[in-house]
PDB file of N, CA and C in Angstrom:
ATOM      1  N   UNK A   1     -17.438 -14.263  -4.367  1.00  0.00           N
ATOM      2  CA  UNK A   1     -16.792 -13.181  -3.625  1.00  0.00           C
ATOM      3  C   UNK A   1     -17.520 -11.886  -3.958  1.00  0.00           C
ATOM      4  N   UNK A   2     -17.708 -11.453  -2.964  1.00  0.00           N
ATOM      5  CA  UNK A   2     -18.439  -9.770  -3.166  1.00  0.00           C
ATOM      6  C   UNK A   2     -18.502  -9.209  -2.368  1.00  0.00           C
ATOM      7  N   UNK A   3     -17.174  -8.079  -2.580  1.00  0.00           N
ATOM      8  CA  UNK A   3     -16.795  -7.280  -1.716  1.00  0.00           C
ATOM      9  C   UNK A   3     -17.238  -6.122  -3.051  1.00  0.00           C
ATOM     10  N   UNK A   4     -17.236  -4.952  -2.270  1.00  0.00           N
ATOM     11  CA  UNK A   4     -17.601  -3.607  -3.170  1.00  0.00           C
ATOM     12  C   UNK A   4     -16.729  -2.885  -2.521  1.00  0.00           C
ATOM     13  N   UNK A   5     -16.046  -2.695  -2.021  1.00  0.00           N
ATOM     14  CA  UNK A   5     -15.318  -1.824  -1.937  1.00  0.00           C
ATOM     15  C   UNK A   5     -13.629  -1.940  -1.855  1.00  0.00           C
ATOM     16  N   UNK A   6     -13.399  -2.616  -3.061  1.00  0.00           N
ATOM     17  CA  UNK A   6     -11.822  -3.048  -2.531  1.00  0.00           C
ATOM     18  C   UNK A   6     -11.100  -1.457  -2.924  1.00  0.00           C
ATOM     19  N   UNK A   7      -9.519  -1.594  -2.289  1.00  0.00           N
ATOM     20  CA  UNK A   7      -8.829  -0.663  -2.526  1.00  0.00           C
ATOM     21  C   UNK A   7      -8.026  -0.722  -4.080  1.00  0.00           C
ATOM     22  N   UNK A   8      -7.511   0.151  -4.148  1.00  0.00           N
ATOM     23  CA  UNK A   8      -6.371   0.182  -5.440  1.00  0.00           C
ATOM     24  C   UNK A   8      -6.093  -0.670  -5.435  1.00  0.00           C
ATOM     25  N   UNK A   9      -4.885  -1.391  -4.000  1.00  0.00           N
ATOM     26  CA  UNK A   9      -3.726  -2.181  -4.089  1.00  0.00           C
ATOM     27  C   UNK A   9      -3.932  -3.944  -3.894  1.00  0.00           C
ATOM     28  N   UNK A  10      -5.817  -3.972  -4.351  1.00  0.00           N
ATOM     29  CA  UNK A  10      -6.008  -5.259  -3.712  1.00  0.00           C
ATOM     30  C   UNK A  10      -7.148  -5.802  -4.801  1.00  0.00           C
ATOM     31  N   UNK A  11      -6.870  -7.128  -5.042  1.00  0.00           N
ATOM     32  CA  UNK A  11      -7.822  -7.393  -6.546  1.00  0.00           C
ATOM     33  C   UNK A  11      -8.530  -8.879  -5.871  1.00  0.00           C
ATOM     34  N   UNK A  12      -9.260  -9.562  -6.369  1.00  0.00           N
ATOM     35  CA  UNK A  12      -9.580 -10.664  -5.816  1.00  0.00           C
ATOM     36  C   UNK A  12      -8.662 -11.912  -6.397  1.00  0.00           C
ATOM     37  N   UNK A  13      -8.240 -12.586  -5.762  1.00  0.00           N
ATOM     38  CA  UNK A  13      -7.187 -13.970  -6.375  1.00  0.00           C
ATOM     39  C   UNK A  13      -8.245 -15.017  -7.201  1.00  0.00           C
ATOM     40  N   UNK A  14      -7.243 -15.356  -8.321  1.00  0.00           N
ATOM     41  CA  UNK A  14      -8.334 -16.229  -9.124  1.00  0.00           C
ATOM     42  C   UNK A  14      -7.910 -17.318  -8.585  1.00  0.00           C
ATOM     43  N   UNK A  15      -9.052 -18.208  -8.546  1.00  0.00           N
ATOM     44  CA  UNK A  15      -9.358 -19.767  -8.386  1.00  0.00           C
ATOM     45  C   UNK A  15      -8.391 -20.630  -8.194  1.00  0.00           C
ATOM     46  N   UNK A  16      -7.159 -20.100  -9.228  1.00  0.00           N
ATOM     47  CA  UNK A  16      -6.334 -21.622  -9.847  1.00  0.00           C
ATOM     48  C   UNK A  16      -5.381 -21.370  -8.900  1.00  0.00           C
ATOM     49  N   UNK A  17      -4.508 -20.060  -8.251  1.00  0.00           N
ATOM     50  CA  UNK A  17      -4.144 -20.142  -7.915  1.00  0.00           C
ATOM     51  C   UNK A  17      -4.225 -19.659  -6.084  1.00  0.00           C
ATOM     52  N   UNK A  18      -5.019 -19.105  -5.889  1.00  0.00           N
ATOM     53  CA  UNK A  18      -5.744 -19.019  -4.844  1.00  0.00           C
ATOM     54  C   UNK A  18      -5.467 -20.752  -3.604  1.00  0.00           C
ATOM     55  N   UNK A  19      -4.496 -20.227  -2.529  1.00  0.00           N
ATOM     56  CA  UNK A  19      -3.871 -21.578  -2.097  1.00  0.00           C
ATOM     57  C   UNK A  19      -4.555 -21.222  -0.754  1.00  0.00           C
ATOM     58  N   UNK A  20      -5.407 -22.415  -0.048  1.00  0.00           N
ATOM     59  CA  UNK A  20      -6.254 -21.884   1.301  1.00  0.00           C
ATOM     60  C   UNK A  20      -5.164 -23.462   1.915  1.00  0.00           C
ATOM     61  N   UNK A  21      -4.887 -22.807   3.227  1.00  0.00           N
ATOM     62  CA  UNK A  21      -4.126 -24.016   4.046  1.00  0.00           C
ATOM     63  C   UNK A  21      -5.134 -25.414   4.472  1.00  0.00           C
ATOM     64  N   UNK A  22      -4.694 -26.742   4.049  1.00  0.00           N
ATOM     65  CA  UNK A  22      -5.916 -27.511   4.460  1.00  0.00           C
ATOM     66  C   UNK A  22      -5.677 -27.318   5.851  1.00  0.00           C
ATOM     67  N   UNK A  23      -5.300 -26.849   6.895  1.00  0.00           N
ATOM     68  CA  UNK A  23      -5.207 -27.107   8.169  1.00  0.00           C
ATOM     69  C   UNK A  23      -6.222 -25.803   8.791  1.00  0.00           C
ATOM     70  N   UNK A  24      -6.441 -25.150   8.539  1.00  0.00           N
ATOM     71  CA  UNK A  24      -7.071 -23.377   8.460  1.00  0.00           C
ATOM     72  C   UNK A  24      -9.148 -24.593   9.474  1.00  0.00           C
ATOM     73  N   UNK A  25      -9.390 -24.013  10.495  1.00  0.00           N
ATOM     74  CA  UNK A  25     -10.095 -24.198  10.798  1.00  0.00           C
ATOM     75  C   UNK A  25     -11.122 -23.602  10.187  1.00  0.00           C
ATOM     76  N   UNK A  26     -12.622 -23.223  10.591  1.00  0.00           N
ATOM     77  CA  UNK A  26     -13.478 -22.845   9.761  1.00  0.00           C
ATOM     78  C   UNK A  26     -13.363 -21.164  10.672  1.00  0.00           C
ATOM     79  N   UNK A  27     -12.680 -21.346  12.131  1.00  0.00           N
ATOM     80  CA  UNK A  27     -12.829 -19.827  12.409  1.00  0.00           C
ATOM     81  C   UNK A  27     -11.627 -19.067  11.966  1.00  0.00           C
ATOM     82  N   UNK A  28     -10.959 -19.821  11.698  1.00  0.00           N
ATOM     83  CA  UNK A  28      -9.767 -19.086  10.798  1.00  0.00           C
ATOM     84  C   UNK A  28     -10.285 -18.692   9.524  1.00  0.00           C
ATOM     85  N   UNK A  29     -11.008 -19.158   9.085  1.00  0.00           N
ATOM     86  CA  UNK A  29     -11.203 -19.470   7.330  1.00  0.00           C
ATOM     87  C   UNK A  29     -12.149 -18.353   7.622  1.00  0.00           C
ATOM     88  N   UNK A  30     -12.927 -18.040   8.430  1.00  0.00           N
ATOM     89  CA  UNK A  30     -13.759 -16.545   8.722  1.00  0.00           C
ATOM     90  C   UNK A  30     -13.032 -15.608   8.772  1.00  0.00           C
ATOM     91  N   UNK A  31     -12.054 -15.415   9.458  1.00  0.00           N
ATOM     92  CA  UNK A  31     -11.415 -14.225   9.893  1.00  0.00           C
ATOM     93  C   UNK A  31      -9.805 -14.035   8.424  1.00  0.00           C
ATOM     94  N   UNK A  32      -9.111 -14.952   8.176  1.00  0.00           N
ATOM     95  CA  UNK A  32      -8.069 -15.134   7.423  1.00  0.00           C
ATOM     96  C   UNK A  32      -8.632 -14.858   5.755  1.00  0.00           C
ATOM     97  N   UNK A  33      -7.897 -13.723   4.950  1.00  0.00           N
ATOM     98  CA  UNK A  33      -7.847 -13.264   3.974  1.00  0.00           C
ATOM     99  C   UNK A  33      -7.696 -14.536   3.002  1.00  0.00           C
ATOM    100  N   UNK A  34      -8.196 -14.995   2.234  1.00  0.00           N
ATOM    101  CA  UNK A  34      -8.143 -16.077   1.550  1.00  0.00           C
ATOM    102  C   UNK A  34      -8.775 -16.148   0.428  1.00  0.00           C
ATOM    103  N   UNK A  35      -9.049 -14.741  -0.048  1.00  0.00           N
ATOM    104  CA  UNK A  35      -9.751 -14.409  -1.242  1.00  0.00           C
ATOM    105  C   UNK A  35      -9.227 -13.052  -2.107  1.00  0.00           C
ATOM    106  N   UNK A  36      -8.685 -12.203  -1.440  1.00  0.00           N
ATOM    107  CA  UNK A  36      -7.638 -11.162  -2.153  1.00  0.00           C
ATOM    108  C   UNK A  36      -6.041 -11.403  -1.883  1.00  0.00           C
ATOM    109  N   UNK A  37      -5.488 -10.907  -3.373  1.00  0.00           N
ATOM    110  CA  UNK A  37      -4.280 -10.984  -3.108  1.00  0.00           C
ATOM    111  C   UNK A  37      -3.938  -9.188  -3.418  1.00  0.00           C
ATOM    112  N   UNK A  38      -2.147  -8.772  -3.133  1.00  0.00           N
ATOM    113  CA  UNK A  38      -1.787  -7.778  -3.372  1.00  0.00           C
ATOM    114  C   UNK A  38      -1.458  -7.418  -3.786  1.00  0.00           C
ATOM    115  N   UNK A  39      -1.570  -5.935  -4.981  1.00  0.00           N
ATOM    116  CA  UNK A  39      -0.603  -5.721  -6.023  1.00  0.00           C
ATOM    117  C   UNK A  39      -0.206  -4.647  -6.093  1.00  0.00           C
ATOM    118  N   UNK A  40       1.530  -4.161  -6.563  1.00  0.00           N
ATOM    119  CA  UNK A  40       1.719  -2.694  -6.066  1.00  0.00           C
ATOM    120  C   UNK A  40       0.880  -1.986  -7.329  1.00  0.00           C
ATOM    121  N   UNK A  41       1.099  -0.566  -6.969  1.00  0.00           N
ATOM    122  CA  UNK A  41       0.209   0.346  -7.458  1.00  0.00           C
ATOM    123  C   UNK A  41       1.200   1.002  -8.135  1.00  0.00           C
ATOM    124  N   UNK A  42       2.521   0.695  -7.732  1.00  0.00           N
ATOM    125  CA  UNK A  42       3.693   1.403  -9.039  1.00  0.00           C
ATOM    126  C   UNK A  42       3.636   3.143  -8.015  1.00  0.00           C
ATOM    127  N   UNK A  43       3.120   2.621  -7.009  1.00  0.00           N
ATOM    128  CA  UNK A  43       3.981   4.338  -6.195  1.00  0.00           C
ATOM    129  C   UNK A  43       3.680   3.944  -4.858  1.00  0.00           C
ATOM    130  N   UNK A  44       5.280   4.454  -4.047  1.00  0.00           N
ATOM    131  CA  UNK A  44       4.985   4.726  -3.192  1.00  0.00           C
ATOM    132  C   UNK A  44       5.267   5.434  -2.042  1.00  0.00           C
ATOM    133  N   UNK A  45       4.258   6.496  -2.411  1.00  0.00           N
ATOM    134  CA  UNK A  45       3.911   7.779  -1.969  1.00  0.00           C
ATOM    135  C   UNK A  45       2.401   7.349  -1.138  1.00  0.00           C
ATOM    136  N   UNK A  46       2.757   7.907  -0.319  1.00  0.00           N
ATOM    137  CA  UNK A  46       1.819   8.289   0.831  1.00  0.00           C
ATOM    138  C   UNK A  46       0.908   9.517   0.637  1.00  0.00           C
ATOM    139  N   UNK A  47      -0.156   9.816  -0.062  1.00  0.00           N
ATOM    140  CA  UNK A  47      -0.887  11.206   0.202  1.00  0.00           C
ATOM    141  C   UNK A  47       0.320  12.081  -0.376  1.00  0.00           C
ATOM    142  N   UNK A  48      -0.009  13.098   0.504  1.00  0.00           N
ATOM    143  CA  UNK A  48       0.737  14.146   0.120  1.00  0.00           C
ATOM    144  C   UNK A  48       2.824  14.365   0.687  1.00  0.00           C
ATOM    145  N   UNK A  49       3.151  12.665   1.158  1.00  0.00           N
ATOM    146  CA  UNK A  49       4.060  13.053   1.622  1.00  0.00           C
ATOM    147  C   UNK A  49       4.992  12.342   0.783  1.00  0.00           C
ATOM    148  N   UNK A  50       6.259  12.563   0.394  1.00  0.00           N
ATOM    149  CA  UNK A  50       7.177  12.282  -0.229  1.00  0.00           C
ATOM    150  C   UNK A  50       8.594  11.699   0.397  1.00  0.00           C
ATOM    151  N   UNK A  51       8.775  10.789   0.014  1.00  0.00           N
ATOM    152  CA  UNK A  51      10.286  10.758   0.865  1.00  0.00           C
ATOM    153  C   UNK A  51      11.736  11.158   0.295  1.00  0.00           C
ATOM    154  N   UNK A  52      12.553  11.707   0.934  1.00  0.00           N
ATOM    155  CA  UNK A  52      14.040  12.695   0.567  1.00  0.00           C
ATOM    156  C   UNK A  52      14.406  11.290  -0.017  1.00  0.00           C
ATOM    157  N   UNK A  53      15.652  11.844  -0.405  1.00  0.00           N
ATOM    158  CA  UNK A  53      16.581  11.047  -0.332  1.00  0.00           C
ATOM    159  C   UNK A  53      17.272  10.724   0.646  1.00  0.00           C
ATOM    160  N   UNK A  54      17.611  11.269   1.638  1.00  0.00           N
ATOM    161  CA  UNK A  54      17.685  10.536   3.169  1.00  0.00           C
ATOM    162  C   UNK A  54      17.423   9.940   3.970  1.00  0.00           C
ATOM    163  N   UNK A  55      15.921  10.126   3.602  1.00  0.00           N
ATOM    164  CA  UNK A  55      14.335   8.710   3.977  1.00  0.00           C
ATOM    165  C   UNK A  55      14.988   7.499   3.618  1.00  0.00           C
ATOM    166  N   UNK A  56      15.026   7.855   1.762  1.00  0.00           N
ATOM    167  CA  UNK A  56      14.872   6.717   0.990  1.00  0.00           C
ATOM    168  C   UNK A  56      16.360   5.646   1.652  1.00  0.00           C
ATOM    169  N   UNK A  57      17.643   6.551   1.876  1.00  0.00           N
ATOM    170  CA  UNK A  57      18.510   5.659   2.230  1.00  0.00           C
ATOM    171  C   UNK A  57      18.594   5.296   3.559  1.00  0.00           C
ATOM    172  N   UNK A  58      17.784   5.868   4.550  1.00  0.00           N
ATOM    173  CA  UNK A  58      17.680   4.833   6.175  1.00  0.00           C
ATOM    174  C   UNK A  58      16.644   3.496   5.557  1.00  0.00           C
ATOM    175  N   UNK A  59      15.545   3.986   5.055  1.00  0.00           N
ATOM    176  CA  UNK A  59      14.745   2.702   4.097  1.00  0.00           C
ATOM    177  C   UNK A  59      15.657   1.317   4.116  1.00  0.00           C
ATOM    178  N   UNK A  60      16.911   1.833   3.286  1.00  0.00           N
ATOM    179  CA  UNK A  60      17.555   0.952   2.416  1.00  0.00           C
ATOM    180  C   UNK A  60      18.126   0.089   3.322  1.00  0.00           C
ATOM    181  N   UNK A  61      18.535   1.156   4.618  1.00  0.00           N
ATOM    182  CA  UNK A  61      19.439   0.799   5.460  1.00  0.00           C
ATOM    183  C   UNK A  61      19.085  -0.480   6.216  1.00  0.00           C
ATOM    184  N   UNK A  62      17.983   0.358   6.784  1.00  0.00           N
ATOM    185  CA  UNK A  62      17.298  -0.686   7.520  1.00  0.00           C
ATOM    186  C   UNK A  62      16.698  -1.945   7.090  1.00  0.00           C
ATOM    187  N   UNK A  63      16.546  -2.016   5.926  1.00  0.00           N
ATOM    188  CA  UNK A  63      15.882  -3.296   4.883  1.00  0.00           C
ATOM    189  C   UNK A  63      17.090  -4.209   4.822  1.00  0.00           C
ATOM    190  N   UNK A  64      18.354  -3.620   4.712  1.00  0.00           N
ATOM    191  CA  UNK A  64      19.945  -4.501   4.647  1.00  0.00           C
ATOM    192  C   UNK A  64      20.016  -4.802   6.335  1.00  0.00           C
ATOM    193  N   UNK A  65      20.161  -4.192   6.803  1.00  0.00           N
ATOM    194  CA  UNK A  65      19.959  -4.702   8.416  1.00  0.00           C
ATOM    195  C   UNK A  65      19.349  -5.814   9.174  1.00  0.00           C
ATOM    196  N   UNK A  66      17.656  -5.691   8.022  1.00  0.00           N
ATOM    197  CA  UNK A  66      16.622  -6.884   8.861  1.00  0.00           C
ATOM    198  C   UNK A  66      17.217  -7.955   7.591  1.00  0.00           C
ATOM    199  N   UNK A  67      17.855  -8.034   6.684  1.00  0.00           N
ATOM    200  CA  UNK A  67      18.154  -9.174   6.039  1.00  0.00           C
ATOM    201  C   UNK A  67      19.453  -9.722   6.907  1.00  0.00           C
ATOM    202  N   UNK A  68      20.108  -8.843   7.093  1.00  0.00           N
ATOM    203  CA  UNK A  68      21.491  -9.362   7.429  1.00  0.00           C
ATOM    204  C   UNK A  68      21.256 -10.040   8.703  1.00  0.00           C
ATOM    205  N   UNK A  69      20.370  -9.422   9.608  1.00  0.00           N
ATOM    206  CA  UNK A  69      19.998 -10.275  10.887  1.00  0.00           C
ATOM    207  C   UNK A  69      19.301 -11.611  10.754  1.00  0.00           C
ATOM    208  N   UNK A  70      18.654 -11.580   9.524  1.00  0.00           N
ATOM    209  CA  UNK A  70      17.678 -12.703   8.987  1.00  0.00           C
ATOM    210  C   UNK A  70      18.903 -13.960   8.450  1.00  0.00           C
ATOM    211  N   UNK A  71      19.882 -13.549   8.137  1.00  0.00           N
ATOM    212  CA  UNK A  71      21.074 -14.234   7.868  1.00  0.00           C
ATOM    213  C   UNK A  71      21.807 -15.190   8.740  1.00  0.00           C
ATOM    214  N   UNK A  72      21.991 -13.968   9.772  1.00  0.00           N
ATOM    215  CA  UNK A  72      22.910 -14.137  10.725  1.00  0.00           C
ATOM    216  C   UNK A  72      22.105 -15.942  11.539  1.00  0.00           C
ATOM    217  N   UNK A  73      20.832 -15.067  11.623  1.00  0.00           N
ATOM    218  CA  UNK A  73      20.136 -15.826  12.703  1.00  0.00           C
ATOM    219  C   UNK A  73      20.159 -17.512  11.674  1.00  0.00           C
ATOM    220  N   UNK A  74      19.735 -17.077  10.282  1.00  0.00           N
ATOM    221  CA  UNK A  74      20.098 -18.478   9.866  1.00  0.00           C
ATOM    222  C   UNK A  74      21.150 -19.317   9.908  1.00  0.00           C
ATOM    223  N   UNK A  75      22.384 -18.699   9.828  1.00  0.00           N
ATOM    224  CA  UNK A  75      23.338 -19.016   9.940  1.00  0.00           C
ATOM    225  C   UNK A  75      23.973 -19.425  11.417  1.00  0.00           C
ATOM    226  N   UNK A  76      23.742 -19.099  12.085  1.00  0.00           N
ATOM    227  CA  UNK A  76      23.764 -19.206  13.969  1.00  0.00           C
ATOM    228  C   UNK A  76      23.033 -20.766  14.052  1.00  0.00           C
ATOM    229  N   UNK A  77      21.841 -20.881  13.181  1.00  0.00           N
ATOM    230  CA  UNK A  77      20.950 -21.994  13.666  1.00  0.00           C
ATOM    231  C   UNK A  77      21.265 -23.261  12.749  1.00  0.00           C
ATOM    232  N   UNK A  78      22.071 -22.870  11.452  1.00  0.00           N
ATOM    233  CA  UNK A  78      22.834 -23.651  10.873  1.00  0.00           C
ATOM    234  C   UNK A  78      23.903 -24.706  11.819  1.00  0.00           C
ATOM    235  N   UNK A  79      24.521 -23.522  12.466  1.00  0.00           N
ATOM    236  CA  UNK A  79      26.230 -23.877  13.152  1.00  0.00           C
ATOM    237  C   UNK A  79      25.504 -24.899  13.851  1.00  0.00           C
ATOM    238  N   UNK A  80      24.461 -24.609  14.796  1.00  0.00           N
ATOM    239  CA  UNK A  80      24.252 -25.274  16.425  1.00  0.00           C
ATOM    240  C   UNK A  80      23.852 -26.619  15.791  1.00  0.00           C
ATOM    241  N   UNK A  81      22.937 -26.990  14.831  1.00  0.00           N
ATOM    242  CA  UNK A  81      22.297 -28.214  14.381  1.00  0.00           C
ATOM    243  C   UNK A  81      23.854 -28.814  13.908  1.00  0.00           C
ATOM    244  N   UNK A  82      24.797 -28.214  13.251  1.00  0.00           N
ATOM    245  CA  UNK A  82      26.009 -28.972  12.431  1.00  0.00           C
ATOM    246  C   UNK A  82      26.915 -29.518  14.172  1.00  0.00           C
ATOM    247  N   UNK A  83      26.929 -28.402  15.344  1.00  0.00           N
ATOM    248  CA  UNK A  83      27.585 -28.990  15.749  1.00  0.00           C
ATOM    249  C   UNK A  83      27.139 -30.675  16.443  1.00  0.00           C
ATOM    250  N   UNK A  84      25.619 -30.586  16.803  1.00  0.00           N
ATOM    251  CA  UNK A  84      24.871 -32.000  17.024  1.00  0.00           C
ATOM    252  C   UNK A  84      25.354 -32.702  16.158  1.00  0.00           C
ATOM    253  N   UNK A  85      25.366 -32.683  15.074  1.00  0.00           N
ATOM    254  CA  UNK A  85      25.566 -33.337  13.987  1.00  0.00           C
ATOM    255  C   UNK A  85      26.861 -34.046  14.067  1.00  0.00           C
ATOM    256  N   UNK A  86      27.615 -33.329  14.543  1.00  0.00           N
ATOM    257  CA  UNK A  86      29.956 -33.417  14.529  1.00  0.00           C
ATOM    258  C   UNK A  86      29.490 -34.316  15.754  1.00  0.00           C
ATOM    259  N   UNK A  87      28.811 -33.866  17.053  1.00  0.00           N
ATOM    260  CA  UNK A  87      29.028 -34.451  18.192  1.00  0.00           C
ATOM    261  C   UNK A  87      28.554 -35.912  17.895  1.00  0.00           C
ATOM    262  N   UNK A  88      27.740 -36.040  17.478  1.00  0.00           N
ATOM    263  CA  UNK A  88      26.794 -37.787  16.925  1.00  0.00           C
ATOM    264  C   UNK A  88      27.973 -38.222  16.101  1.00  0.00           C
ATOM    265  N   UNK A  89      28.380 -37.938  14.932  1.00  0.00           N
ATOM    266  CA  UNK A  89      29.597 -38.582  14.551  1.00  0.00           C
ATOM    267  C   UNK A  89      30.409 -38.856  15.025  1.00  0.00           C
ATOM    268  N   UNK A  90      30.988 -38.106  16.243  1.00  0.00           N
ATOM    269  CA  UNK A  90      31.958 -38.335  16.984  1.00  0.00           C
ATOM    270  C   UNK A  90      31.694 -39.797  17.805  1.00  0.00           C
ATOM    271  N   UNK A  91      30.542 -39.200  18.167  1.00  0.00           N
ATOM    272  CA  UNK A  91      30.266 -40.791  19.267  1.00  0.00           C
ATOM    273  C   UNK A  91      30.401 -42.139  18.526  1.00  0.00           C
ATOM    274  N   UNK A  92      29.412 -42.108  17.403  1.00  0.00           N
ATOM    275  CA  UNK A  92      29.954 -43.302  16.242  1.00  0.00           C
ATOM    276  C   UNK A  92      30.745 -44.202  15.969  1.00  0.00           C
ATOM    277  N   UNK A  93      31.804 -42.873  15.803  1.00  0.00           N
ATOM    278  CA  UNK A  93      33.342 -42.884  15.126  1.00  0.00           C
ATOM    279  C   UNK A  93      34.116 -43.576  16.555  1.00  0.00           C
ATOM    280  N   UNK A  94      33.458 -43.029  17.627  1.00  0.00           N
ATOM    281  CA  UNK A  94      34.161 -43.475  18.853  1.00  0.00           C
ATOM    282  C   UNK A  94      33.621 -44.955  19.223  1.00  0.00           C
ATOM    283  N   UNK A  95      32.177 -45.769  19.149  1.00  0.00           N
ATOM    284  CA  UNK A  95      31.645 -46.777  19.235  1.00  0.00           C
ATOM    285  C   UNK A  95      32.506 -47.715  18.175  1.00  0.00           C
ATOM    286  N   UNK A  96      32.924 -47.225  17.229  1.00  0.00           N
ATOM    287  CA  UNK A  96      33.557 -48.311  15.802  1.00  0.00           C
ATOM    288  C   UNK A  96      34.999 -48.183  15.526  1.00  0.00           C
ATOM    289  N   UNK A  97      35.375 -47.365  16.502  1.00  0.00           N
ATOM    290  CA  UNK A  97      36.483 -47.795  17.394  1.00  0.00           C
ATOM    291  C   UNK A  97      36.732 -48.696  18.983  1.00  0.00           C
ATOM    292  N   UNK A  98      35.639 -48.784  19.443  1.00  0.00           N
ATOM    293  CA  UNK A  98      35.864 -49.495  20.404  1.00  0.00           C
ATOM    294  C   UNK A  98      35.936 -48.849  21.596  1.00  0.00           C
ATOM    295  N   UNK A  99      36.021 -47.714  22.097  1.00  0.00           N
ATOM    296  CA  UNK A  99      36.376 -46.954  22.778  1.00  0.00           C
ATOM    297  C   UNK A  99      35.298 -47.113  23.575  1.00  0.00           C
ATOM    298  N   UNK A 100      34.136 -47.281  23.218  1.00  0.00           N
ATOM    299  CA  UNK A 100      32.723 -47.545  24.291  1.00  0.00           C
ATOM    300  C   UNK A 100      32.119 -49.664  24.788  1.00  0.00           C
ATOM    301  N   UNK A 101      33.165 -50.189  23.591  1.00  0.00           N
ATOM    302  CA  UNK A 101      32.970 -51.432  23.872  1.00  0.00           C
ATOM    303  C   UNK A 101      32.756 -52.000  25.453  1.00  0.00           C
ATOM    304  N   UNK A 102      33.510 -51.274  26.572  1.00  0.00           N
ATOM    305  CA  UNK A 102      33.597 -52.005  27.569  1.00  0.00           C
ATOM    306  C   UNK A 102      32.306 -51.735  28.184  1.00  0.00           C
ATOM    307  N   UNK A 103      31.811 -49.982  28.024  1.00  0.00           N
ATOM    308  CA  UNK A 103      30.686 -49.726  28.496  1.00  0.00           C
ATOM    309  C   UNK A 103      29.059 -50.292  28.125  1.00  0.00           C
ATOM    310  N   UNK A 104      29.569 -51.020  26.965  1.00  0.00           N
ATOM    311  CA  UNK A 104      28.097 -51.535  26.320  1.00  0.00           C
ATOM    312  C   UNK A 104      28.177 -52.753  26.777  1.00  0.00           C
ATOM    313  N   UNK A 105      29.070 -53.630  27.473  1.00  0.00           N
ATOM    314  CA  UNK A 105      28.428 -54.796  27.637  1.00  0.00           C
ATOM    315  C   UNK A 105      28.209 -54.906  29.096  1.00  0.00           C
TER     316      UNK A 105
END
């Protein structure tokens, strides 16, 4: 690896753990980062700009927001697979009762 000009926030990944996808074509493997990883710099400040404390709490806000939607949506995609799930049992439960016997033969 020899890059010369990395930034602060970016070091080269060692060997051992350095994970390249076996599926990654060779024009992926050109273009796809697969040799630096990222590390904070312990600030973050932008140049010369600072954020209030009013920044900092829409920040917060919005970070609880994209989780809670990240939730939701898991949870939404939870329900729909459980209800497939109830409906297949049902049918089952309804076959080993007999209830479909006449239709299967």
């Amino acid at each position: 690896l020899k890059i010369k000009n990395l930034s602060p926030s970016y070091r080269p990944a060692k060997k051992e753990s350095s994970r390249i996808c076996s599926f990654q074509s060779q024009q992926k493997r050109a273009v796809l980062n697969n040799d630096l990883v990222s590390i904070s710099t312990g600030s973050e400040k932008f140049g010369h700009i600072e954020r209030t404390a009013m920044e900092m709490a829409l920040f917060k806000i919005e970070d609880e927001r994209f989780e809670m939607d990240m939730l939701l949506e898991n949870l939404t995609s939870a329900k729909l697979r459980l209800d497939c799930i109830l409906d297949e049992m049902a049918v089952v439960e309804d076959i080993s009762k007999g209830k479909y016997l006449g239709q299967m033969v």
